[in-house]
Protein backbone atom coordinates (compact mmCIF):
# COMPACT_ATOMS: atom_id res chain seq x y z
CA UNK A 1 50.75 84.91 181.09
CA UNK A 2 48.43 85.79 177.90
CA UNK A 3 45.39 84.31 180.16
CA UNK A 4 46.34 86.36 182.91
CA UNK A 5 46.75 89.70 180.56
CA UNK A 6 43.42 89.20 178.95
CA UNK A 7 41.79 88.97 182.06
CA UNK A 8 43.63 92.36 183.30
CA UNK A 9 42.28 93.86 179.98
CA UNK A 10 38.70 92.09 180.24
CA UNK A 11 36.36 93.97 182.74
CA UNK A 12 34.15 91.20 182.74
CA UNK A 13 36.23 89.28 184.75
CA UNK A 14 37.11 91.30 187.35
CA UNK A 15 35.52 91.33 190.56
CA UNK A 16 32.43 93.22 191.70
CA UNK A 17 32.21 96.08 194.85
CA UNK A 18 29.40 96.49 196.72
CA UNK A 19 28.58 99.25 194.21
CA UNK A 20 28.44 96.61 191.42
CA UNK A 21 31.57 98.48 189.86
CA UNK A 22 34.78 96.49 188.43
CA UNK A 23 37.30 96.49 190.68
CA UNK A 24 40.89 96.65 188.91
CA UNK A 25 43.28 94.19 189.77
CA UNK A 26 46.19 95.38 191.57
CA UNK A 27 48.76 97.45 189.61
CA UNK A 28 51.96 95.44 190.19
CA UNK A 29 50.55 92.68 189.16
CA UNK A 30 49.38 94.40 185.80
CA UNK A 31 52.85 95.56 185.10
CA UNK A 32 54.17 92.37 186.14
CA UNK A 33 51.85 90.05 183.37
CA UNK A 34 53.77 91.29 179.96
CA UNK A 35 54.63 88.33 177.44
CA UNK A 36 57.94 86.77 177.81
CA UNK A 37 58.65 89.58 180.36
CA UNK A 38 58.81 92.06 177.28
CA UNK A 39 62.13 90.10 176.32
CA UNK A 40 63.80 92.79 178.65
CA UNK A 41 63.43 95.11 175.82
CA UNK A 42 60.47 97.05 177.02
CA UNK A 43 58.70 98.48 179.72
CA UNK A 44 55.56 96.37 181.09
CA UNK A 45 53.09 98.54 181.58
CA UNK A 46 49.33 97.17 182.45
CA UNK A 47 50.12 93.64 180.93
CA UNK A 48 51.46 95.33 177.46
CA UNK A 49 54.99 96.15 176.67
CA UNK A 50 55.70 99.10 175.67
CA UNK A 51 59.20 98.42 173.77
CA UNK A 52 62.39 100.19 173.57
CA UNK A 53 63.48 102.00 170.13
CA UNK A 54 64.59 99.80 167.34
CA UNK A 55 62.26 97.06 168.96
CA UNK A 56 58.47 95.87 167.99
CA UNK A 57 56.14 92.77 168.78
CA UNK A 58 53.54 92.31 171.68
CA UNK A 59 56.70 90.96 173.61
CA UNK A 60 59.43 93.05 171.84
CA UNK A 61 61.22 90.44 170.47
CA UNK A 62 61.68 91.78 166.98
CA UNK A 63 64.54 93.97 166.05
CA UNK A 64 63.30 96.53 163.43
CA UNK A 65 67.07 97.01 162.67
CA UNK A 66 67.70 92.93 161.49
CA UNK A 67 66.39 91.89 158.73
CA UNK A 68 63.11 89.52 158.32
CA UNK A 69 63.43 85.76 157.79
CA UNK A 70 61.38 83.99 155.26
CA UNK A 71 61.21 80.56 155.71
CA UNK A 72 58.23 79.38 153.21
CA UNK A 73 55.65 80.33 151.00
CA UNK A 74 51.97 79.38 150.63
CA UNK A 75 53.04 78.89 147.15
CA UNK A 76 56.18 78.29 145.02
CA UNK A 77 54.91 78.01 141.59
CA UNK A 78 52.53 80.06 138.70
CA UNK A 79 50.95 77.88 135.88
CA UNK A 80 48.19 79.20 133.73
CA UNK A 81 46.13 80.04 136.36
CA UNK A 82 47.56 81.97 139.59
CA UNK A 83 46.02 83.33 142.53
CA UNK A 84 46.80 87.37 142.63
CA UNK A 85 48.82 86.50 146.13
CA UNK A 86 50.92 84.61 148.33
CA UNK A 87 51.22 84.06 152.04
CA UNK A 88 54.63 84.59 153.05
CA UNK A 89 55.98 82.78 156.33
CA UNK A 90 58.40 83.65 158.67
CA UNK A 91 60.45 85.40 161.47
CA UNK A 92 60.59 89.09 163.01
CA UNK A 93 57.85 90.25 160.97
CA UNK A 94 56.23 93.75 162.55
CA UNK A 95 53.01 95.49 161.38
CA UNK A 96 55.00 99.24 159.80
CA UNK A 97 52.28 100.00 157.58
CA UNK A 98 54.84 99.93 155.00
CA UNK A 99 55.45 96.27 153.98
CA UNK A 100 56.95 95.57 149.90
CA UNK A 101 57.28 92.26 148.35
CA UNK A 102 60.06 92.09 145.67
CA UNK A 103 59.63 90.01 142.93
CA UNK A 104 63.48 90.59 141.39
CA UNK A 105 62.87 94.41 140.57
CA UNK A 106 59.02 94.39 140.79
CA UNK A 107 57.71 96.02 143.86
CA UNK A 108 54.05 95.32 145.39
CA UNK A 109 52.63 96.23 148.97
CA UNK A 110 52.59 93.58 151.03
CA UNK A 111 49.45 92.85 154.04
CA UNK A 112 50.55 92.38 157.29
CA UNK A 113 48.67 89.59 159.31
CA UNK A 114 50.87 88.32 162.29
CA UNK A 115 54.72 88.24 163.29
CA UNK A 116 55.20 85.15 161.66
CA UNK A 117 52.49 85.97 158.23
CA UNK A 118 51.93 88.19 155.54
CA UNK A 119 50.19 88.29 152.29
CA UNK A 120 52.11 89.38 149.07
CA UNK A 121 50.54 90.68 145.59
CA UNK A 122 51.69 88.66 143.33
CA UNK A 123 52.51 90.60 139.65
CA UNK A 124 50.91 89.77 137.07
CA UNK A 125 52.62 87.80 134.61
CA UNK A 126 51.12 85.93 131.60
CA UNK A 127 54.09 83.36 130.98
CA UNK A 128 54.25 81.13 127.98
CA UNK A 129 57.37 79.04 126.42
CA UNK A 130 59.30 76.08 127.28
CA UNK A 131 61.45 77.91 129.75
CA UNK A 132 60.20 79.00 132.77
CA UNK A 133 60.51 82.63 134.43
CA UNK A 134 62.56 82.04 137.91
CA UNK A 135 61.86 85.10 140.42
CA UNK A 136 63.17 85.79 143.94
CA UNK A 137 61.03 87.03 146.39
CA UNK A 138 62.06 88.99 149.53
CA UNK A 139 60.18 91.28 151.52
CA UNK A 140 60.78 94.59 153.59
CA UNK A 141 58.90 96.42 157.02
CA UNK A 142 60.91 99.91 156.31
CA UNK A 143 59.51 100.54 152.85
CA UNK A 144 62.45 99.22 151.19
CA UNK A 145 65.73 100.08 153.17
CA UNK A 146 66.14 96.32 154.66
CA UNK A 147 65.38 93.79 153.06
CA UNK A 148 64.63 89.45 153.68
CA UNK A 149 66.98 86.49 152.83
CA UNK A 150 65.17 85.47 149.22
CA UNK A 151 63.38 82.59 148.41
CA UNK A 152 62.40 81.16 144.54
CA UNK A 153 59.29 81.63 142.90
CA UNK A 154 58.64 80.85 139.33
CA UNK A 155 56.00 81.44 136.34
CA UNK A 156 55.76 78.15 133.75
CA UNK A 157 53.87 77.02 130.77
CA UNK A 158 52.26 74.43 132.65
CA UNK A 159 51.26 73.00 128.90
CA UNK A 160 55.18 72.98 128.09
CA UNK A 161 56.43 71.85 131.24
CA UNK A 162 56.03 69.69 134.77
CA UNK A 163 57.12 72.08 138.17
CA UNK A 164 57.88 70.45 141.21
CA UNK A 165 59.48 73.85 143.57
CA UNK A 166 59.67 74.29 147.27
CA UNK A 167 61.71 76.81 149.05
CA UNK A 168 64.72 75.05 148.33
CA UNK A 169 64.36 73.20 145.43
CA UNK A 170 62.59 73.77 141.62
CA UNK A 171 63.09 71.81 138.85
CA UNK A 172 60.97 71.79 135.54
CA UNK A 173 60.74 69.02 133.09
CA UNK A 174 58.91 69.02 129.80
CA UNK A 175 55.57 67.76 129.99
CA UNK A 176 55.66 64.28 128.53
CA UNK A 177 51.73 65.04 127.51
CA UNK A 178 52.97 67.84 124.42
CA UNK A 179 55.21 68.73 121.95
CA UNK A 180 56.61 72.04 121.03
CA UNK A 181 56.66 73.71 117.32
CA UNK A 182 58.16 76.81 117.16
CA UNK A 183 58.38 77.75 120.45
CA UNK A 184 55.09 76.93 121.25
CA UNK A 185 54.00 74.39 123.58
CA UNK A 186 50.88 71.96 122.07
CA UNK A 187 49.15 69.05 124.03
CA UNK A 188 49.51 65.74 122.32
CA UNK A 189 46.60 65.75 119.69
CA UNK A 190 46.10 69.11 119.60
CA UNK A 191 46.76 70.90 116.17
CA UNK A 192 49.24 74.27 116.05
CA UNK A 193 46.97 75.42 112.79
């Protein structure tokens, strides 16, 4: 079916009149050619769906009025040095234009890039101790009025402590390779003067 749409949309590959002109393909077979038949929640209409209220996606599977799913993230974890995002993976994602990653009760825009991807700011957080700082992340498409299941993320002391998180599963250790004074975390050898 995609094949089939992109030629409808592609001039290029239609055929040729005597005139050298395009000649469009037939127009029940254009509003025949939607994805997944619009998920008979839309209206095909020249091999694009044009979807019913509460519903979004180039086959209008997505329910605006459910929530999103996240399933993983490009990243659990945040040790000395972070990258300023995440990519954030999932279900029933839809581009709004008004997308918010939660981290607990800190609110960033969020960058829509597919129905299954986005890209979440990450705040900035210098962390240092022998605990580390556990965050849940979830992530709206109606500028905060539904939000996602949650899923961990964490900031350590990567000096203090040894991370292994996924999106079930974190668990810190102390770093065999320092000691702590104070609060402070040192690596073996070096001095807390």
């Amino acid at each position: 079916v995609d094949c089939i749409a992109l030629a409808i949309r592609d001039t290029n590959t239609w055929e040729i009149n005597d005139k050298g002109e395009p000649i469009q393909p037939n127009l029940e077979i254009q509003n025949s050619v939607c994805p997944n038949q619009c998920n008979n929640k839309g209206v095909c209409d020249k091999s694009v769906c044009i979807c019913n209220t509460n519903y979004k996606g180039t086959d209008c599977s997505i329910n605006i009025l459910l929530p999103p799913i996240i399933t993983e993230l490009s990243n659990y974890k945040c040790g000395d040095t972070c990258d300023n995002s995440i990519y954030v993976y999932g279900k029933f994602f839809w581009n709004s234009g008004k997308i918010l990653c939660r981290f607990n009760n800190t609110i960033l825009e969020g960058v829509y890039f597919g129905s299954t991807q986005l890209l979440c700011n990450i705040p900035y957080i210098v962390h240092k101790g022998v605990e580390e700082y556990k965050t849940v992340l979830s992530i709206s498409f109606d500028n905060g009025k539904l939000w996602s299941n949650t899923i961990n993320y964490i900031w350590y002391d990567n000096i203090c402590q040894v991370c292994e998180v996924n999106q079930t599963y974190s668990n810190c250790i102390p770093n065999n390779n320092s000691c702590t004074i104070d609060n402070k975390c040192y690596l073996n050898g070096q001095s807390n003067i």
